[in-house]
N, C-alpha and C. Protein backbone atom coordinates (compact mmCIF):
# COMPACT_ATOMS: atom_id res chain seq x y z
N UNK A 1 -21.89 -9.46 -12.46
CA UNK A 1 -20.63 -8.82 -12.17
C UNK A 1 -20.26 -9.10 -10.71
N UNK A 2 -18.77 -9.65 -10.62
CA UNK A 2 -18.31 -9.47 -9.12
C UNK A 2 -18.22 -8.67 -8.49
N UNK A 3 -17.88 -8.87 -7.05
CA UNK A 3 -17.61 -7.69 -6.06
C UNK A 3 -16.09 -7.07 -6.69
N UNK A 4 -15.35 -7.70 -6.74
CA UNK A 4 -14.13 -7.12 -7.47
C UNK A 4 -14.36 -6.08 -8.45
N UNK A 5 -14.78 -6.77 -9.55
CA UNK A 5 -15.44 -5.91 -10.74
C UNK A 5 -16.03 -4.62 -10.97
N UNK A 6 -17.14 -4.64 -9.40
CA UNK A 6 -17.52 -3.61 -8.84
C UNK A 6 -16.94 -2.58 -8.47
N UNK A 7 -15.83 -2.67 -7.54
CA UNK A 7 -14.60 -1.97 -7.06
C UNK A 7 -14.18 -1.65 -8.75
N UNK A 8 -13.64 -2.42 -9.28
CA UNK A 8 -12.68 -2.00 -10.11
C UNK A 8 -13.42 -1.03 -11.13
N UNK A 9 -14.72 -1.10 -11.05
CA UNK A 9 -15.54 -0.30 -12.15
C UNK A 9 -15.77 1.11 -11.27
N UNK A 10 -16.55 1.36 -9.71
CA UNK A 10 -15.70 2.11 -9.10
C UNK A 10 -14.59 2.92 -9.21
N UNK A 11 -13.53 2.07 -8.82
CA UNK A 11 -12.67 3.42 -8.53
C UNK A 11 -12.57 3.63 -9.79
N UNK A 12 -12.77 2.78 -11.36
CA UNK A 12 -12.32 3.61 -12.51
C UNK A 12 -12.85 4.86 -12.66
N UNK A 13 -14.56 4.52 -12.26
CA UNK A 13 -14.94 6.55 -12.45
C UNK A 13 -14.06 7.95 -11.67
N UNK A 14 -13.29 6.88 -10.68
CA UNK A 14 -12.71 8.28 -9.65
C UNK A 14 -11.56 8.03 -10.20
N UNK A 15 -10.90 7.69 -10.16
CA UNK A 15 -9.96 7.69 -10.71
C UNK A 15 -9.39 8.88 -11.70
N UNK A 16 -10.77 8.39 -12.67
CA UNK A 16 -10.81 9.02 -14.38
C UNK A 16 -11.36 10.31 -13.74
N UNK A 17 -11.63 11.34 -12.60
CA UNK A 17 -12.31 12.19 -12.34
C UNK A 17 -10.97 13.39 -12.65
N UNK A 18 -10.90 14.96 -12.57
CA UNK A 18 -9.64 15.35 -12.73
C UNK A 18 -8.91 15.43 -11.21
N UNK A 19 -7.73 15.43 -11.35
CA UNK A 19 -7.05 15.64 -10.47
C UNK A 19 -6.85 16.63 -9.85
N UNK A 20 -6.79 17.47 -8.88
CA UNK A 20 -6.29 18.44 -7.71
C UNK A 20 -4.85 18.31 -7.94
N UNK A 21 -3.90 19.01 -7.77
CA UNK A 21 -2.49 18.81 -7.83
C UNK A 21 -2.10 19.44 -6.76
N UNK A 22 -3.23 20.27 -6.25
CA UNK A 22 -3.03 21.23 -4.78
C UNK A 22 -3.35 20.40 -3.42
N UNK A 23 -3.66 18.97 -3.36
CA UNK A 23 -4.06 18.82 -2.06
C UNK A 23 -2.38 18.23 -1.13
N UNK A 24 -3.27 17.81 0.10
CA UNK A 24 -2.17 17.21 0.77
C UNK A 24 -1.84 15.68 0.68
N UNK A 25 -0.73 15.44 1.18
CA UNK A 25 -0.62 14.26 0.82
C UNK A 25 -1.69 12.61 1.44
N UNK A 26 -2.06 13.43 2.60
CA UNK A 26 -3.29 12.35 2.66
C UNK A 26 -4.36 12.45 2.35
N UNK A 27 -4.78 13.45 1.26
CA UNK A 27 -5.83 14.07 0.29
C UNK A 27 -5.69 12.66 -0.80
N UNK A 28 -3.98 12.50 -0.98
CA UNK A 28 -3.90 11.81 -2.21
C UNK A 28 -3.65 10.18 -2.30
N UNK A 29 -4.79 9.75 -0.84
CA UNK A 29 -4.59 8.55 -0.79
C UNK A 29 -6.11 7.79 -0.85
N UNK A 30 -6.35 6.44 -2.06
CA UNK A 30 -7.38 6.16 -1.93
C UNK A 30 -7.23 4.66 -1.27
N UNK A 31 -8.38 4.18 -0.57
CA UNK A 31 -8.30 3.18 0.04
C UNK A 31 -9.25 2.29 -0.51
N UNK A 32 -8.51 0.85 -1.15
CA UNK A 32 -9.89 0.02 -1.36
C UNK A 32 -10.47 -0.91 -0.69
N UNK A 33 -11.41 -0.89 0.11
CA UNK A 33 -11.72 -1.69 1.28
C UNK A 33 -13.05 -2.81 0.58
N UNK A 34 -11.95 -4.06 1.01
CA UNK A 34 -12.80 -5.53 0.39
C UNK A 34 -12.73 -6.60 1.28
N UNK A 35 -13.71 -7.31 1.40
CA UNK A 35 -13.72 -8.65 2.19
C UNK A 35 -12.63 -9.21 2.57
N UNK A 36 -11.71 -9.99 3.38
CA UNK A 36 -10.81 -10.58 3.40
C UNK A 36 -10.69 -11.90 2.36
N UNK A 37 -11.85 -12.51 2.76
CA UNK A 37 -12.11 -13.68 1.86
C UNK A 37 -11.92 -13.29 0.35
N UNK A 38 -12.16 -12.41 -0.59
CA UNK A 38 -12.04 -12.11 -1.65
C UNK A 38 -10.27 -11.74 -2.60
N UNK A 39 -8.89 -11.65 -1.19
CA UNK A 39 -7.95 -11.53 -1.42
C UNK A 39 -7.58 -12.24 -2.66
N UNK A 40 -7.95 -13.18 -2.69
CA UNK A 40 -6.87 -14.19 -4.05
C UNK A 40 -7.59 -13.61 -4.99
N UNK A 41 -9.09 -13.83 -5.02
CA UNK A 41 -9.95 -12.71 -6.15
C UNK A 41 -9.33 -11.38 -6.49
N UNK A 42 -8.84 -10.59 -5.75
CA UNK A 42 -8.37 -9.52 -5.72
C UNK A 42 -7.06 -9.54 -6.90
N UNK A 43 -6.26 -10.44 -5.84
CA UNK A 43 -4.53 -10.32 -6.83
C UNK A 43 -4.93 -11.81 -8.24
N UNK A 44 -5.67 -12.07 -8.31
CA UNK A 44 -6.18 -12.55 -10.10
C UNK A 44 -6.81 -11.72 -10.79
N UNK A 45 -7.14 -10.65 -10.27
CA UNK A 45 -8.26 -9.59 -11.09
C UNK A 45 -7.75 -8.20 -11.02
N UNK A 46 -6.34 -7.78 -10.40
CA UNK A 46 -5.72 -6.81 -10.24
C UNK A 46 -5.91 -5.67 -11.17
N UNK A 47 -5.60 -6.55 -12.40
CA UNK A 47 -5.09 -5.89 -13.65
C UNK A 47 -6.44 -4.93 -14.14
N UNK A 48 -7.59 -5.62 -13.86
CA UNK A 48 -8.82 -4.70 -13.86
C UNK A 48 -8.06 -2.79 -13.35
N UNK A 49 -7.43 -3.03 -12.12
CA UNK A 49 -7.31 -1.69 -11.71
C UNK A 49 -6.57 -0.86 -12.46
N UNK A 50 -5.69 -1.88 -13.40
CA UNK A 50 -4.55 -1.05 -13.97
C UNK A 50 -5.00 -0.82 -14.87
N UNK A 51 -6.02 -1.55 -15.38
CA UNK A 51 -6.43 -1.13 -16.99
C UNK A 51 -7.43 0.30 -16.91
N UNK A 52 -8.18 0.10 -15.68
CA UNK A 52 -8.96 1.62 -15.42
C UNK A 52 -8.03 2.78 -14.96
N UNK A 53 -7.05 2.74 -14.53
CA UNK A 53 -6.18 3.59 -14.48
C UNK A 53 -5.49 4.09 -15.60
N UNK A 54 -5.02 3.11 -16.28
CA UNK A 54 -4.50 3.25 -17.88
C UNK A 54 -5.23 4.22 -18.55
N UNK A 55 -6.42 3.74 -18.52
CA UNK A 55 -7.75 4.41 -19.26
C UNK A 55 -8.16 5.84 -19.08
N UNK A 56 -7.65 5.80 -17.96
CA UNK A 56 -7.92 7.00 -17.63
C UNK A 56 -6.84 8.21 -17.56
N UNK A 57 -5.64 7.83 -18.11
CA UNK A 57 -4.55 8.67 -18.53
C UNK A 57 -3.46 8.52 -17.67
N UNK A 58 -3.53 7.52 -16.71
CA UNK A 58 -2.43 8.33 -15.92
C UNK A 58 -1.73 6.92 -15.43
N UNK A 59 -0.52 6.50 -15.35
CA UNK A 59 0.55 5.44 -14.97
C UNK A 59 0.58 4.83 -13.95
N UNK A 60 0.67 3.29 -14.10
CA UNK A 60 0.61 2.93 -12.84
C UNK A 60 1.66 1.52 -12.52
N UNK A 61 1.80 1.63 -11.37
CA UNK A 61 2.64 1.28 -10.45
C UNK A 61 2.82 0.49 -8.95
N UNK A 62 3.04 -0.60 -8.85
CA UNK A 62 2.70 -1.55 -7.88
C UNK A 62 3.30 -1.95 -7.38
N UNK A 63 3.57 -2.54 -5.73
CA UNK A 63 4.08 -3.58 -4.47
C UNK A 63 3.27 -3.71 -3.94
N UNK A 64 3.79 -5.12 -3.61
CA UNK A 64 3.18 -5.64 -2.25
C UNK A 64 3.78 -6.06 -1.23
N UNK A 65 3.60 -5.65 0.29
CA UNK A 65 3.95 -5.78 0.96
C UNK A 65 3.67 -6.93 1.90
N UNK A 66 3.52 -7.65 1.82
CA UNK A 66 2.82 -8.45 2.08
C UNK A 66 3.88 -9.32 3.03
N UNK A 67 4.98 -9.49 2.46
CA UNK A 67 5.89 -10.34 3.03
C UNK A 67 7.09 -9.64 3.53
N UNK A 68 6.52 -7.86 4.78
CA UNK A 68 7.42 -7.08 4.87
C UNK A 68 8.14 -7.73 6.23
N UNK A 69 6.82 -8.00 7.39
CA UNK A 69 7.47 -8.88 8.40
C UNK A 69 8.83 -9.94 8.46
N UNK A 70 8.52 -10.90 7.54
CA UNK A 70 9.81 -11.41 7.37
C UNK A 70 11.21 -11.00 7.05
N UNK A 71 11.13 -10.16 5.73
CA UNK A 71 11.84 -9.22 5.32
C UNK A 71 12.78 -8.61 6.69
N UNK A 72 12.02 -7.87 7.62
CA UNK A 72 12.41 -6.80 8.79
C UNK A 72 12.86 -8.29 9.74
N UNK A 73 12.45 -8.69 10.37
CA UNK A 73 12.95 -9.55 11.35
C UNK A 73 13.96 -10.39 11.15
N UNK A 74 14.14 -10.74 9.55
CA UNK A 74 14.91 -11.59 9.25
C UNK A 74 16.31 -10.72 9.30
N UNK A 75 15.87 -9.15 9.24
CA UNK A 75 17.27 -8.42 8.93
C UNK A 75 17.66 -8.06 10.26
N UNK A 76 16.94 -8.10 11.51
CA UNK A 76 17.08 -7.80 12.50
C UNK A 76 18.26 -9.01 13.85
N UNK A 77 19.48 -8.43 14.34
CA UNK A 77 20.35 -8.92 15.05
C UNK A 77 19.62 -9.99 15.88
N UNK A 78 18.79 -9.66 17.10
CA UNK A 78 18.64 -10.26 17.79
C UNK A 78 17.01 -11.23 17.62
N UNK A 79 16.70 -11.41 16.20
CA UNK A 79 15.50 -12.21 16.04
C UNK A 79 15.22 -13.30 16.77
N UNK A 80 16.70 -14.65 17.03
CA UNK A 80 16.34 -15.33 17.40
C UNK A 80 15.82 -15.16 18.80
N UNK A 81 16.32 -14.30 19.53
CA UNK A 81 15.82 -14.23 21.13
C UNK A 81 14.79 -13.99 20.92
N UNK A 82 14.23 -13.08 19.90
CA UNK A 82 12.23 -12.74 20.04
C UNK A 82 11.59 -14.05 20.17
N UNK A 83 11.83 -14.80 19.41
CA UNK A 83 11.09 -16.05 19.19
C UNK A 83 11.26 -16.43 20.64
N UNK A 84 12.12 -16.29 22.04
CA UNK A 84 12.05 -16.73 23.04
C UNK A 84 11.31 -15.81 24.10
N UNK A 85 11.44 -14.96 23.38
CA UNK A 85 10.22 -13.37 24.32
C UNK A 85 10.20 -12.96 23.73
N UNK A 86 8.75 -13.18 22.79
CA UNK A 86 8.13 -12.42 22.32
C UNK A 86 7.47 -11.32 22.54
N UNK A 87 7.30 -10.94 23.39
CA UNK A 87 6.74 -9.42 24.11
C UNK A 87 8.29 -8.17 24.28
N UNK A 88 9.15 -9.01 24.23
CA UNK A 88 10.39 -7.99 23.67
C UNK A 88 10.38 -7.29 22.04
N UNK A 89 9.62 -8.01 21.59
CA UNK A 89 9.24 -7.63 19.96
C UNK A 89 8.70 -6.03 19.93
N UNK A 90 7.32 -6.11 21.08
CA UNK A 90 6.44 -5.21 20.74
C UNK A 90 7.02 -3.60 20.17
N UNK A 91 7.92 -3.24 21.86
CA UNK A 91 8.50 -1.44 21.32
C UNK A 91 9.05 -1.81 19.78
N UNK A 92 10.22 -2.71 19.81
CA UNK A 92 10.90 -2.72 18.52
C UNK A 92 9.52 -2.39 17.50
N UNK A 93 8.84 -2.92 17.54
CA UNK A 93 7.65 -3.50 16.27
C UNK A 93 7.05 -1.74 16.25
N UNK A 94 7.04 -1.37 16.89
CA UNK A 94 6.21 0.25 17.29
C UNK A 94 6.58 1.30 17.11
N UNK A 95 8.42 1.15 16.73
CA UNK A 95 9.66 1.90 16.78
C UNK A 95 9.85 2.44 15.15
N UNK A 96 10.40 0.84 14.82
CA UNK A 96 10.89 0.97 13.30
C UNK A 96 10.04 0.09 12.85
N UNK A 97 9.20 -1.06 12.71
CA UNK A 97 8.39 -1.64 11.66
C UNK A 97 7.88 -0.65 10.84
N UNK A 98 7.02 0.21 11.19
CA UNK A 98 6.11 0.98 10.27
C UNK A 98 7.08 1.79 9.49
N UNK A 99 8.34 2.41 10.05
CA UNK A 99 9.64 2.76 8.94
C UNK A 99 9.78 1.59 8.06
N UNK A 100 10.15 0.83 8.86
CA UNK A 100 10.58 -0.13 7.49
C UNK A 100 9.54 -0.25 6.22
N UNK A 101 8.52 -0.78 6.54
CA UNK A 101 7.61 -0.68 5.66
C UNK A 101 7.03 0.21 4.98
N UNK A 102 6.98 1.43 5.52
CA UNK A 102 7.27 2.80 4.55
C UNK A 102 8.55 3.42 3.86
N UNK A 103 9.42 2.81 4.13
CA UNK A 103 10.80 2.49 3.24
C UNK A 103 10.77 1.74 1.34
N UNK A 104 10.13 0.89 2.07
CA UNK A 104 9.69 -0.21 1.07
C UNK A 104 9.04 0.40 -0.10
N UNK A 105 8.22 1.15 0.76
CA UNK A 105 6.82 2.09 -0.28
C UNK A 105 7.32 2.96 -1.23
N UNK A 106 8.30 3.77 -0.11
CA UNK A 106 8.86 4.53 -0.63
C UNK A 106 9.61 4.33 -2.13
N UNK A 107 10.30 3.55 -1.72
CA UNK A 107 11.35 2.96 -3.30
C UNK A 107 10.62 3.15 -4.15
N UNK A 108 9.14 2.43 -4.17
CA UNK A 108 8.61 2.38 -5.47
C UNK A 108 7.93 3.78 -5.61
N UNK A 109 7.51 5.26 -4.75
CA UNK A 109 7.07 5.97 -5.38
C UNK A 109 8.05 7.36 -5.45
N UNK A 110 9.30 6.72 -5.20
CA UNK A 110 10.46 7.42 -5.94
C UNK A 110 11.82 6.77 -7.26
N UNK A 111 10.69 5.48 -6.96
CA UNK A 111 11.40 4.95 -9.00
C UNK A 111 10.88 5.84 -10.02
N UNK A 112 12.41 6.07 -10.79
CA UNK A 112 11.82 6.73 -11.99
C UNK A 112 10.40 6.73 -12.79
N UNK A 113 10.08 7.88 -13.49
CA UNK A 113 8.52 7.14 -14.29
C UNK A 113 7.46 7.47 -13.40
N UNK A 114 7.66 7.22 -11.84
CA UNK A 114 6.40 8.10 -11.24
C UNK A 114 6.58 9.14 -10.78
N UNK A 115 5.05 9.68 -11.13
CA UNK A 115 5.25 11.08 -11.12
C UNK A 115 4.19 11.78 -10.57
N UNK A 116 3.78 13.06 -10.84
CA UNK A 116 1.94 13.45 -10.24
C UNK A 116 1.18 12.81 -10.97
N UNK A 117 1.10 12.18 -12.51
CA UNK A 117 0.09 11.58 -13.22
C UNK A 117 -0.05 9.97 -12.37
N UNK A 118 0.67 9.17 -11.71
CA UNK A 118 0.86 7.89 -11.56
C UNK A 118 -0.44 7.74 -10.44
N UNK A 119 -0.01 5.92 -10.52
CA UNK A 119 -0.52 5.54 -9.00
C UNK A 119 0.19 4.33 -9.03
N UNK A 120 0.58 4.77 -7.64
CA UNK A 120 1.15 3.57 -6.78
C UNK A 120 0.20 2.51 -5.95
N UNK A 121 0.05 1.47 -6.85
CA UNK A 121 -1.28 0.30 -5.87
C UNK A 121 0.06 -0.27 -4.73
N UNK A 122 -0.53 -0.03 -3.29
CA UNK A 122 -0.15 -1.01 -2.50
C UNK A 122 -1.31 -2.30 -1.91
N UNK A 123 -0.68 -3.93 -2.49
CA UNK A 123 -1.14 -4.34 -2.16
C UNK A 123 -0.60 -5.41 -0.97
N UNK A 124 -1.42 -6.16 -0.34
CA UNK A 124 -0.94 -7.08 0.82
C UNK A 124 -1.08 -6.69 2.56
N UNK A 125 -1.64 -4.99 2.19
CA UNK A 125 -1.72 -4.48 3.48
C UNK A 125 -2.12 -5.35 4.71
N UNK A 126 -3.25 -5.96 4.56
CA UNK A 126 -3.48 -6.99 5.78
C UNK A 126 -2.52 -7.47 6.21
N UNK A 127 -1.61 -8.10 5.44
CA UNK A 127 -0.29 -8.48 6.14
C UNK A 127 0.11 -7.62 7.58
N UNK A 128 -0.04 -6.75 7.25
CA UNK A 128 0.32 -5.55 8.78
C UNK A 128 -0.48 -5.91 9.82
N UNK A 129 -1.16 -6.22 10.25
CA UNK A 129 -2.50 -6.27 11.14
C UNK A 129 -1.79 -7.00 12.53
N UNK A 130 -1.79 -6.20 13.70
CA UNK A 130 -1.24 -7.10 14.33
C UNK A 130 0.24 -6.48 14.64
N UNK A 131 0.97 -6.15 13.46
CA UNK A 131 1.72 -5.35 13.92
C UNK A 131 2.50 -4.28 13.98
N UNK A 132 1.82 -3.62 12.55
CA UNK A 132 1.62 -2.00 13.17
C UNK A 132 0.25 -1.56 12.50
N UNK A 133 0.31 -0.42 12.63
CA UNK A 133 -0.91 0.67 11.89
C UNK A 133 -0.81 1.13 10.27
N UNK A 134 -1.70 0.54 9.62
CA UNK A 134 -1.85 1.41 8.57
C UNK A 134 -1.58 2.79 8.23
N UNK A 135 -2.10 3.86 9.77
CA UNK A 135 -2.17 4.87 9.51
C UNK A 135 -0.83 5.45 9.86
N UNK A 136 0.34 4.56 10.22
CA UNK A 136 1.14 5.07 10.94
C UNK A 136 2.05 5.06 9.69
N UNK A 137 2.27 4.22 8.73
CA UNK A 137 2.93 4.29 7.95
C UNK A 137 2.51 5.55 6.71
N UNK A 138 1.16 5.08 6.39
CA UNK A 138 0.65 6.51 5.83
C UNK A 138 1.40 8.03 6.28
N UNK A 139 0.90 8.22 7.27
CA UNK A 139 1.56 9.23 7.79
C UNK A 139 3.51 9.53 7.99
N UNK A 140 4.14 8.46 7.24
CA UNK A 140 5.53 8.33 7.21
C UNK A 140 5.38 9.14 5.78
N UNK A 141 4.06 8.23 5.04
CA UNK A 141 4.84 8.48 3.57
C UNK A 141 4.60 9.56 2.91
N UNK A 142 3.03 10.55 3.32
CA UNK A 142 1.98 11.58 3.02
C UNK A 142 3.46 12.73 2.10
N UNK A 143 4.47 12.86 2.61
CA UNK A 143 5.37 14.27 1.76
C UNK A 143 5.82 13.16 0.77
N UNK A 144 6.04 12.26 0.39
CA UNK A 144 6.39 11.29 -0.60
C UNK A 144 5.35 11.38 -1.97
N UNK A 145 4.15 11.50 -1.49
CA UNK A 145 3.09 10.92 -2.64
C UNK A 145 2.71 12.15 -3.47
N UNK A 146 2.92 11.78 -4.84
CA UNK A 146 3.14 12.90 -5.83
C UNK A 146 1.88 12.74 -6.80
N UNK A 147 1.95 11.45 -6.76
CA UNK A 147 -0.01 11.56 -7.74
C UNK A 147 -1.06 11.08 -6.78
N UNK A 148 -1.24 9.27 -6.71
CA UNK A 148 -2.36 8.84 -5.80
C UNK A 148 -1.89 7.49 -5.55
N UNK A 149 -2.01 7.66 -4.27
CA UNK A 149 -1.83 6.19 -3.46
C UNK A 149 -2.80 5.06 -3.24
N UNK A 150 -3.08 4.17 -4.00
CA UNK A 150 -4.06 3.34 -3.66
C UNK A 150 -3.85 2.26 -2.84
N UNK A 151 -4.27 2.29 -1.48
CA UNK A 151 -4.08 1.22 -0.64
C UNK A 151 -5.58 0.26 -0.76
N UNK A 152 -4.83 -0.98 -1.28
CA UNK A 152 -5.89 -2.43 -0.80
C UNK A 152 -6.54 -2.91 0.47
N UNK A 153 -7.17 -3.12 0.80
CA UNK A 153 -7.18 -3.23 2.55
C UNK A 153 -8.43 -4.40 2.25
C-alpha cells in the first residue's frame, strides 16, 4: 500500500468517526500533510478521499486553488509595474491575497448542497507558499465552515 493510500485509509476512519456539530470553526478543519514530491500521486488518487467520505455518509466537495496567484494579479490594475518592483507586491500580497483566496473558498462552501454533513477538500494549497499564510486565510474562513474542511498541504 502507498503513502497516499495510507492517508486515504486514515482519514477514512476519522472521517467515518461521529461528528460534533458544537465545535468551532477551526475545530472543523482537517489538514492532510504529505510529501511535496507525492502531489501528482495525490490529484490521481484523490478520489480515494471521496470515496471514504462517501462511505462514510456525508458529501463531498472540491477546489483547487492552486492557480489563485494568477487569477488575483491578473485582476489587479497595476500588475504590470510589480513585475518592475517587485517588493511593491509585498503589503498588497499581505492586504488582500489571503481575501482573495478565501473568497474563492468561500464560493464553494456556500454552493448549494453543502451543508454540516459535507466536506469541502481544498486542494493546491502549496501554491500559497511564499505568498501568504495558510493560517491567515483559515482564519478568514473559520464562521463559513459548516461541516469539515479538509486542507491538502
Amino acid at each position: 500500500m502507498g503513502r497516499i493510500e495510507q492517508l486515504a485509509e486514515i482519514y477514512g476512519r476519522h472521517i467515518g468517526m461521529p461528528w460534533q456539530q458544537t465545535v468551532a470553526g477551526a475545530q472543523r478543519v482537517i489538514m492532510i500533510v504529505y510529501d511535496k514530491e507525492l502531489e501528482r500521486t495525490l490529484i490521481a488518487r484523490k478520489n480515494e478521499f471521496q470515496i471514504a467520505t462517501e462511505k462514510a455518509g456525508h458529501r463531498w466537495s472540491e477546489i483547487d486553488i492552486a492557480g489563485t496567484f494568477a487569477q488575483w494579479l491578473a485582476s489587479e490594475e497595476y500588475r504590470e509595474a510589480y513585475f518592475e518592483s517587485p517588493g511593491d507586491l509585498q503589503l498588497k500580497l499581505e492586504v488582500e491575497f489571503a481575501k482573495f483566496v478565501a473568497d474563492k473558498i468561500l464560493e464553494e462552501l456556500k454552493r448549494s448542497g453543502v451543508s454540516e454533513d459535507s466536506v469541502v477538500a481544498v486542494f493546491g494549497v502549496g501554491a500559497l507558499f511564499g505568498f501568504t499564510r495558510v493560517s491567515r486565510v483559515l482564519k478568514i474562513l473559520e464562521p463559513s465552515i459548516k461541516g469539515r474542511l479538509v486542507v491538502f498541504f
